[in-house]
C-alpha atoms as a PDB file:
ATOM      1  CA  UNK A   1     -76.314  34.701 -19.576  1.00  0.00           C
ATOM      2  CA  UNK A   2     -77.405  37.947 -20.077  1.00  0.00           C
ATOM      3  CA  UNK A   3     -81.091  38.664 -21.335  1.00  0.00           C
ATOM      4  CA  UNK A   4     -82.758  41.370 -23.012  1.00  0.00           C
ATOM      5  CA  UNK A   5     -83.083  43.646 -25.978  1.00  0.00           C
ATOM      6  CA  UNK A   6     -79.904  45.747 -27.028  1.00  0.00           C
ATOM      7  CA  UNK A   7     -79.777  49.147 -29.440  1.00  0.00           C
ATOM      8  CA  UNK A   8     -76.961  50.389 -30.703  1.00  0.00           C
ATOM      9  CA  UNK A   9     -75.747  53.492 -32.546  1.00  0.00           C
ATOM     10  CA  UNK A  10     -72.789  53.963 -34.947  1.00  0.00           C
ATOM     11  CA  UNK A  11     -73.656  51.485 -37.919  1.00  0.00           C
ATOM     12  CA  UNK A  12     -71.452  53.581 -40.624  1.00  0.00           C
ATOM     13  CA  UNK A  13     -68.352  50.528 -42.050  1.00  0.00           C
ATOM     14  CA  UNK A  14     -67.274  52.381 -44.800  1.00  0.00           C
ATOM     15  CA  UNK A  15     -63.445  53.586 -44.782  1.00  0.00           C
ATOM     16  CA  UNK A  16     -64.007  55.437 -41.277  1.00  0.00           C
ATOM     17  CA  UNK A  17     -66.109  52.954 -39.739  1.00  0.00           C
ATOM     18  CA  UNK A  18     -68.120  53.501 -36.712  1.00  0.00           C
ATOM     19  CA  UNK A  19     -68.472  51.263 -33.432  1.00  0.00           C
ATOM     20  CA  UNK A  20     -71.590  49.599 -33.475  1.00  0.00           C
ATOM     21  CA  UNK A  21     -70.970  46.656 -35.298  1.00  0.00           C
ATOM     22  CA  UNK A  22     -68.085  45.871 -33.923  1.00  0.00           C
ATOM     23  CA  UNK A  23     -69.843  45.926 -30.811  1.00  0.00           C
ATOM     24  CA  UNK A  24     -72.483  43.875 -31.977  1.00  0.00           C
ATOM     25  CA  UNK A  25     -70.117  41.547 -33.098  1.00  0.00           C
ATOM     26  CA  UNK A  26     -68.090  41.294 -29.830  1.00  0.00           C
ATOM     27  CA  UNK A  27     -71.216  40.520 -27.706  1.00  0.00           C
ATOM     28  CA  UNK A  28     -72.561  37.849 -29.991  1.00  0.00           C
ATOM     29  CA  UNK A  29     -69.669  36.179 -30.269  1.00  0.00           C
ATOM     30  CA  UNK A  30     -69.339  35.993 -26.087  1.00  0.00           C
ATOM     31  CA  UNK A  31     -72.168  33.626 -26.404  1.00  0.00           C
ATOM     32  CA  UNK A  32     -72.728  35.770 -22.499  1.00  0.00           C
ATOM     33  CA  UNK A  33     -76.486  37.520 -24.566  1.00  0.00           C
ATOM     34  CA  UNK A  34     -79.492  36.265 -25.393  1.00  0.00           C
ATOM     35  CA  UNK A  35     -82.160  39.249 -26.892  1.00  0.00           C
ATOM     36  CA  UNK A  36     -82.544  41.101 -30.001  1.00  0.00           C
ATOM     37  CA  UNK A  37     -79.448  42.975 -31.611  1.00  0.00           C
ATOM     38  CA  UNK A  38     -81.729  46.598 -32.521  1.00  0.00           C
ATOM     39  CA  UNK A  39     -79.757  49.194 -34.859  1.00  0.00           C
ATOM     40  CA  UNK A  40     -80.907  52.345 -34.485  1.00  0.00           C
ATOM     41  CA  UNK A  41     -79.160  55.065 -37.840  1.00  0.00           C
ATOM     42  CA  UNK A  42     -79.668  58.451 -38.138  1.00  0.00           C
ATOM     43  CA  UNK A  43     -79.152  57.550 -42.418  1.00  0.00           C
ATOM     44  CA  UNK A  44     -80.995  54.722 -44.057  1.00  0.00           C
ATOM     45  CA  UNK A  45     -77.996  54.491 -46.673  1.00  0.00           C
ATOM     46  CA  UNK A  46     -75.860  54.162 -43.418  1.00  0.00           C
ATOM     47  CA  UNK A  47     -73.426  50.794 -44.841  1.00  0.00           C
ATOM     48  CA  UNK A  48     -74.133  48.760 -41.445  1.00  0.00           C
ATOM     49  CA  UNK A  49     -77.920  48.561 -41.706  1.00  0.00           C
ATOM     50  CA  UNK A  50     -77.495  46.072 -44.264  1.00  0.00           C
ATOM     51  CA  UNK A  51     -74.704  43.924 -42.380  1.00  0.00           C
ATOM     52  CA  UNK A  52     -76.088  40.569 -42.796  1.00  0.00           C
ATOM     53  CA  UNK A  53     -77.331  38.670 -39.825  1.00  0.00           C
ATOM     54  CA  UNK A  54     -76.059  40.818 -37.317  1.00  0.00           C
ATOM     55  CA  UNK A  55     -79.100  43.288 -36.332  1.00  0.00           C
ATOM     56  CA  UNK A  56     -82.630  41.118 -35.754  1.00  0.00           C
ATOM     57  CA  UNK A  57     -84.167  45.394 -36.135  1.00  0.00           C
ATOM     58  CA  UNK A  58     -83.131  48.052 -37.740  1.00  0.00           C
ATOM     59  CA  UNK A  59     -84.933  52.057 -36.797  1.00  0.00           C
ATOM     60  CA  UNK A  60     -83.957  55.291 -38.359  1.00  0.00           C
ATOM     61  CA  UNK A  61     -82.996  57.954 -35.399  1.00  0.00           C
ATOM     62  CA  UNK A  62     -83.089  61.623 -35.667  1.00  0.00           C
ATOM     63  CA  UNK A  63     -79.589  62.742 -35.731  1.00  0.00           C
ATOM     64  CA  UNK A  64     -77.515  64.208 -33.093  1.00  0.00           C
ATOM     65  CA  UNK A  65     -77.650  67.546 -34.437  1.00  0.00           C
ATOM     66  CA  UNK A  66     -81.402  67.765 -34.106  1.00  0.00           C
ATOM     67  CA  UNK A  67     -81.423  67.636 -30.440  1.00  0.00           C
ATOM     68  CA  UNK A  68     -82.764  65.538 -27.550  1.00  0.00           C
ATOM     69  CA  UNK A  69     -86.654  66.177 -27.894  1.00  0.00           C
ATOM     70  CA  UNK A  70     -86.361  64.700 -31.396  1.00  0.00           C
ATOM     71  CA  UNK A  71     -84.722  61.647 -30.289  1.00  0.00           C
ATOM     72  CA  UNK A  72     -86.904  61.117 -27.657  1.00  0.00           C
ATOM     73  CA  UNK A  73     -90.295  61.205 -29.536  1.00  0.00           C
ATOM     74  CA  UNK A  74     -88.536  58.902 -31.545  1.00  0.00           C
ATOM     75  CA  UNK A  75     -87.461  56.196 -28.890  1.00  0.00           C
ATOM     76  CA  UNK A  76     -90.876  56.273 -27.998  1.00  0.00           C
ATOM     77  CA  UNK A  77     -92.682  54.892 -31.170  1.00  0.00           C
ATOM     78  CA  UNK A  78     -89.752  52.333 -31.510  1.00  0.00           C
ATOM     79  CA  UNK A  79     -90.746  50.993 -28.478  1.00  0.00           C
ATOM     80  CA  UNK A  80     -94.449  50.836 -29.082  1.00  0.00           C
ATOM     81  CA  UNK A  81     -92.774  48.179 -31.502  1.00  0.00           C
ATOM     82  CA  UNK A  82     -90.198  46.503 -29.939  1.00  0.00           C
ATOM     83  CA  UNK A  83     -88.794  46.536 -26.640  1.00  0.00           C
ATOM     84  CA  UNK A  84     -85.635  48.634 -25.710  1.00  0.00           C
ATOM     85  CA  UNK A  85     -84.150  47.300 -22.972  1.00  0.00           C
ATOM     86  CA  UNK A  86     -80.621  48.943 -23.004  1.00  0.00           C
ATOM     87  CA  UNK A  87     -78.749  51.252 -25.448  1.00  0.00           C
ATOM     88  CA  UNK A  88     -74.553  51.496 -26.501  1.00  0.00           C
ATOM     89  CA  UNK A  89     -74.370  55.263 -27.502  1.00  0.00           C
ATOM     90  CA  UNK A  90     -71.416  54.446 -29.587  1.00  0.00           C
ATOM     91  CA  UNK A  91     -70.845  58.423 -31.350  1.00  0.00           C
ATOM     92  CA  UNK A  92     -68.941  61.436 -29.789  1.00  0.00           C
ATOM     93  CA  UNK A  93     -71.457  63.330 -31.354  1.00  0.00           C
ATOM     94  CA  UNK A  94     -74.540  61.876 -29.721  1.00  0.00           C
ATOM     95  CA  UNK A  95     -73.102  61.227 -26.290  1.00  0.00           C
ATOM     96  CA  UNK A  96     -73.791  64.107 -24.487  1.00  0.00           C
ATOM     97  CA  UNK A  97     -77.654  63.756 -25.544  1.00  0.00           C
ATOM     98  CA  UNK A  98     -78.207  60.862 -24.128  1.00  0.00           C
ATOM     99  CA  UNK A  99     -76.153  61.602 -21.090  1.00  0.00           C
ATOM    100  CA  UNK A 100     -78.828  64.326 -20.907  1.00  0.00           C
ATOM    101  CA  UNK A 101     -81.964  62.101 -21.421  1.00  0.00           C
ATOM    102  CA  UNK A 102     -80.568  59.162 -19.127  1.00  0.00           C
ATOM    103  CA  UNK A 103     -83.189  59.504 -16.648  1.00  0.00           C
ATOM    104  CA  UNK A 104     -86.348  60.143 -18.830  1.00  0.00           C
ATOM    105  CA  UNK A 105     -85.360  57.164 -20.872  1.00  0.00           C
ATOM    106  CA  UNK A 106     -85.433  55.263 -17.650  1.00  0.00           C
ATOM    107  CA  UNK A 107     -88.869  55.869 -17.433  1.00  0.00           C
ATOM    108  CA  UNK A 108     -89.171  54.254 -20.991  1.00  0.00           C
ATOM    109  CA  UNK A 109     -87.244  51.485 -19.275  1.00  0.00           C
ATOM    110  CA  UNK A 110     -84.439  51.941 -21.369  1.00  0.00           C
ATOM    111  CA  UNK A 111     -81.042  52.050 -19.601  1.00  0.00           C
ATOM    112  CA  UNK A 112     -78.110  52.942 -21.070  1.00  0.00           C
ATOM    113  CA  UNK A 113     -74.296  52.378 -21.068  1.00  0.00           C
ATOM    114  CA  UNK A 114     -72.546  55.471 -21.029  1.00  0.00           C
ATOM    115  CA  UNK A 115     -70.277  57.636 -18.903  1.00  0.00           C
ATOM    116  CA  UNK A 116     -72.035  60.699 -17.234  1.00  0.00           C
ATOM    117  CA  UNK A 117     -72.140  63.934 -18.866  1.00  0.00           C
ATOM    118  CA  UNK A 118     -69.435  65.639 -16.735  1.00  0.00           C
ATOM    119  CA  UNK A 119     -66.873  62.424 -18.044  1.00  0.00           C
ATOM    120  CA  UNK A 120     -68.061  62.787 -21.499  1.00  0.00           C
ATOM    121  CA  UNK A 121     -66.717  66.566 -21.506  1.00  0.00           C
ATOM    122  CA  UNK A 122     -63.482  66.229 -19.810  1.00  0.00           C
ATOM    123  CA  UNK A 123     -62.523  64.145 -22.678  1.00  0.00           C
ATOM    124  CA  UNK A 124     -63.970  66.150 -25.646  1.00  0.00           C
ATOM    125  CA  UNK A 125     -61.303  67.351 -28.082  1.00  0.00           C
ATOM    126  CA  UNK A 126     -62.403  70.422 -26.918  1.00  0.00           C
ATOM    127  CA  UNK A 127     -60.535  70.214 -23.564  1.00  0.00           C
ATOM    128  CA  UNK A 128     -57.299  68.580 -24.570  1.00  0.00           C
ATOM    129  CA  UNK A 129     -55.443  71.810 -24.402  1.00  0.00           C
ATOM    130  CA  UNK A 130     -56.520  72.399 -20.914  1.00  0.00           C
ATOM    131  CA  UNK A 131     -56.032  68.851 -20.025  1.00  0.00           C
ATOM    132  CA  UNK A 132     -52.816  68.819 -21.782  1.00  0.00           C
ATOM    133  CA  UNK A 133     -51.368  72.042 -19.975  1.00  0.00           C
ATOM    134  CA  UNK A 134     -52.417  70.818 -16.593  1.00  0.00           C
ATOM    135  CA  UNK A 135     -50.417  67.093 -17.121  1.00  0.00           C
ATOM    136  CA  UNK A 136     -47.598  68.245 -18.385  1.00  0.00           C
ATOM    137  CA  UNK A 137     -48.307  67.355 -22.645  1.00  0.00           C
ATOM    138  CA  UNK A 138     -47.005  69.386 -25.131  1.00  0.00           C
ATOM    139  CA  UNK A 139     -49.516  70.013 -27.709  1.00  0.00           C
ATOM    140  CA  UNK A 140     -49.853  72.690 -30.410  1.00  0.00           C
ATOM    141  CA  UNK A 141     -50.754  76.154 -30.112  1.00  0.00           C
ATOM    142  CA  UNK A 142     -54.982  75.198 -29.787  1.00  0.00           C
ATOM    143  CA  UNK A 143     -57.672  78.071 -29.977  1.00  0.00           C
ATOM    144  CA  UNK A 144     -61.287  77.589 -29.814  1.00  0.00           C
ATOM    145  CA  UNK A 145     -63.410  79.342 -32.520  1.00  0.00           C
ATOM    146  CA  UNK A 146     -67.189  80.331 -32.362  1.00  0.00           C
ATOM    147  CA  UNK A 147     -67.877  82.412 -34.837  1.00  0.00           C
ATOM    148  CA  UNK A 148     -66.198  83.103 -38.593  1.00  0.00           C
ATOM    149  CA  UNK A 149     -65.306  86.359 -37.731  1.00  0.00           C
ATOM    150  CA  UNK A 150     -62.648  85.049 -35.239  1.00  0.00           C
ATOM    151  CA  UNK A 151     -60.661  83.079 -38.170  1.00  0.00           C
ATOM    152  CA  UNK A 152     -58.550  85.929 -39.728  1.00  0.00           C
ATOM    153  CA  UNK A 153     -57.371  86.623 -35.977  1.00  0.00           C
ATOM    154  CA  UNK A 154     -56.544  83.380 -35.387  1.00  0.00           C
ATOM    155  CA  UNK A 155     -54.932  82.958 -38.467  1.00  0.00           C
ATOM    156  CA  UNK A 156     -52.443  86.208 -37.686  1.00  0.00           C
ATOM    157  CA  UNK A 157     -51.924  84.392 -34.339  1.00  0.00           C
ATOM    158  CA  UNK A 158     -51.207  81.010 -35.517  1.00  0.00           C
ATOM    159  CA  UNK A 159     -49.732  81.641 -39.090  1.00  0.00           C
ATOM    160  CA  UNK A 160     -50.247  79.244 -42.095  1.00  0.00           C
ATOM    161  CA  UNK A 161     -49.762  76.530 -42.416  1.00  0.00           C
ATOM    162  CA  UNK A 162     -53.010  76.435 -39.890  1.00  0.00           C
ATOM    163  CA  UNK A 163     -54.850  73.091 -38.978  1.00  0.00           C
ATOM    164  CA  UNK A 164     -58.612  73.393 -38.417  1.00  0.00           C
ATOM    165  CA  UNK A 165     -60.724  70.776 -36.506  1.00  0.00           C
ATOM    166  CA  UNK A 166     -64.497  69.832 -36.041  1.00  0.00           C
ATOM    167  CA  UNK A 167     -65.734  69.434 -32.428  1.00  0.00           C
ATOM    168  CA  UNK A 168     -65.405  66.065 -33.275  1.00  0.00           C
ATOM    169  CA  UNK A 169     -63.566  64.420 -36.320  1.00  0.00           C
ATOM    170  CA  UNK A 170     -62.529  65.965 -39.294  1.00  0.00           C
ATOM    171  CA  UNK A 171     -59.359  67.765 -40.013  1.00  0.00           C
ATOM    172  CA  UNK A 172     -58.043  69.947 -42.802  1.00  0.00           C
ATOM    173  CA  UNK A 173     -54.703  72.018 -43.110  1.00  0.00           C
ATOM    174  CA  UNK A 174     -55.200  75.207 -45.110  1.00  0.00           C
ATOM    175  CA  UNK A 175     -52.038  76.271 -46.490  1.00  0.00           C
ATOM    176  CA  UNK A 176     -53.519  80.067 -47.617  1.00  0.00           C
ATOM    177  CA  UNK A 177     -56.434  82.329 -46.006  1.00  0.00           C
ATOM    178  CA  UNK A 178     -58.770  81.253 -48.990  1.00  0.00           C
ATOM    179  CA  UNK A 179     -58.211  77.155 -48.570  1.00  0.00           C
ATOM    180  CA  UNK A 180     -58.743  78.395 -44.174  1.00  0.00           C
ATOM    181  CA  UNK A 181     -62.357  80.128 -45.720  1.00  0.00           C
ATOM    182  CA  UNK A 182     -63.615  77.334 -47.278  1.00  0.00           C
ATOM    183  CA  UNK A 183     -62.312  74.342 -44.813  1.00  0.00           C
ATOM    184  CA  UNK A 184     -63.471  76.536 -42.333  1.00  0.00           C
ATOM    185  CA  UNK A 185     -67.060  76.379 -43.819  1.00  0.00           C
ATOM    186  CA  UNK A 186     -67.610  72.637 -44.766  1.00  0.00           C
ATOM    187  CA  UNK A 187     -66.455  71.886 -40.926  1.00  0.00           C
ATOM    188  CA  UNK A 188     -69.193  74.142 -39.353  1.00  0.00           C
ATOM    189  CA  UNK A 189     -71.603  72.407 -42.167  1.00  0.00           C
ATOM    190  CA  UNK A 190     -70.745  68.860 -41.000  1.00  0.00           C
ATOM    191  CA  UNK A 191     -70.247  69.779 -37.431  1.00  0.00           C
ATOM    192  CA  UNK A 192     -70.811  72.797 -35.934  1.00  0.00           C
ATOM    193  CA  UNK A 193     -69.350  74.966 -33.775  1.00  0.00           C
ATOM    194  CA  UNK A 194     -66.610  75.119 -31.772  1.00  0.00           C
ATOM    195  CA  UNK A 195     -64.082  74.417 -34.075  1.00  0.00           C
ATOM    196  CA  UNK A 196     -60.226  74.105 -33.008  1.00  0.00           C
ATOM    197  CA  UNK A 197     -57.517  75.627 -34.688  1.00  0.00           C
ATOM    198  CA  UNK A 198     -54.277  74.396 -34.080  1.00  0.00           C
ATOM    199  CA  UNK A 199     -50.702  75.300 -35.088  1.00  0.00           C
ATOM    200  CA  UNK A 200     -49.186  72.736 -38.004  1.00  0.00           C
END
């Protein structure tokens, strides 16, 4: 029997859900725990906060966009509340972060279960072309964009149909430079940069 106090991330079920409660689920179920199941959402209106009986806490997070100093401040009056004893990271977009705070967290005498940060980015979406070329994989035609000046070039390399991608989900095929413009836009809203633009 395991013992202690768990937090996990990723409490979004709608259509696209996200990890967390499925995790949640799974270790319950083992009957292998015995602590507090602790949510921790960077959205009150996030679906999974209100999943009946499955988190004993719930916190509101800063989200991953905001940075690790943020999320730090914040772990630290959660657990002048309730002891943190481990966290699940379940969210490509948070990963990295707390690879990055593993050690200071620690000291909070929170652990966590994650890969290190060197793992995390050899399998970012990021790096599949490079992967991909160096196994063998055919994939499409991939470039990396930074800035909004680079899509017309890409899109004379490429052509249109052109398939743009956030750093981390999110896809859209633009069929014209206008429908590229404005996909282009609401990715780098939602996600920031780099985006990937792919061949269709």
């Amino acid at each position: 029997m395991i013992k202690g106090n768990l937090a996990v991330t990723g409490l979004i079920s709608m259509d696209n859900p996200s990890p967390g409660l499925a995790i949640v689920k799974s270790i319950k179920e083992s009957g292998q725990f015995k602590g507090k199941f602790i949510g921790l959402a960077f959205d009150v209106l996030s679906t999974g906060v209100f999943a009946h009986g499955l988190l004993d806490e719930v916190y509101l997070i800063p989200p991953p966009a905001d940075g690790e100093g943020p999320l730090l401040e914040r772990l630290k009056e959660i657990v002048q509340k309730t002891r943190i004893d481990t966290i699940i990271p379940t969210l490509d977009s948070e990963t990295v972060i707390y690879a990055r705070a593993k050690e200071k967290l620690r000291t909070m005498g929170i652990r966590l279960l994650i890969p290190e940060e060197r793992q995390i980015k050899t399998r970012a979406k990021i790096a599949l072309p490079e992967f991909a070329q160096r196994h063998g994989f055919n994939v499409p035609k991939t470039i990396t964009i930074t800035s909004k000046g680079q899509l017309q070039p890409v899109i004379s390399d490429l052509g249109l149909p052109i398939v743009l991608k956030g750093p981390f989900l999110d896809c859209h095929i633009a069929s014209n430079e206008e429908e590229a413009e404005v996909f282009f836009d609401r990715l780098v809203d939602s996600w920031g940069f780099p985006l990937l633009a792919q061949e269709h």
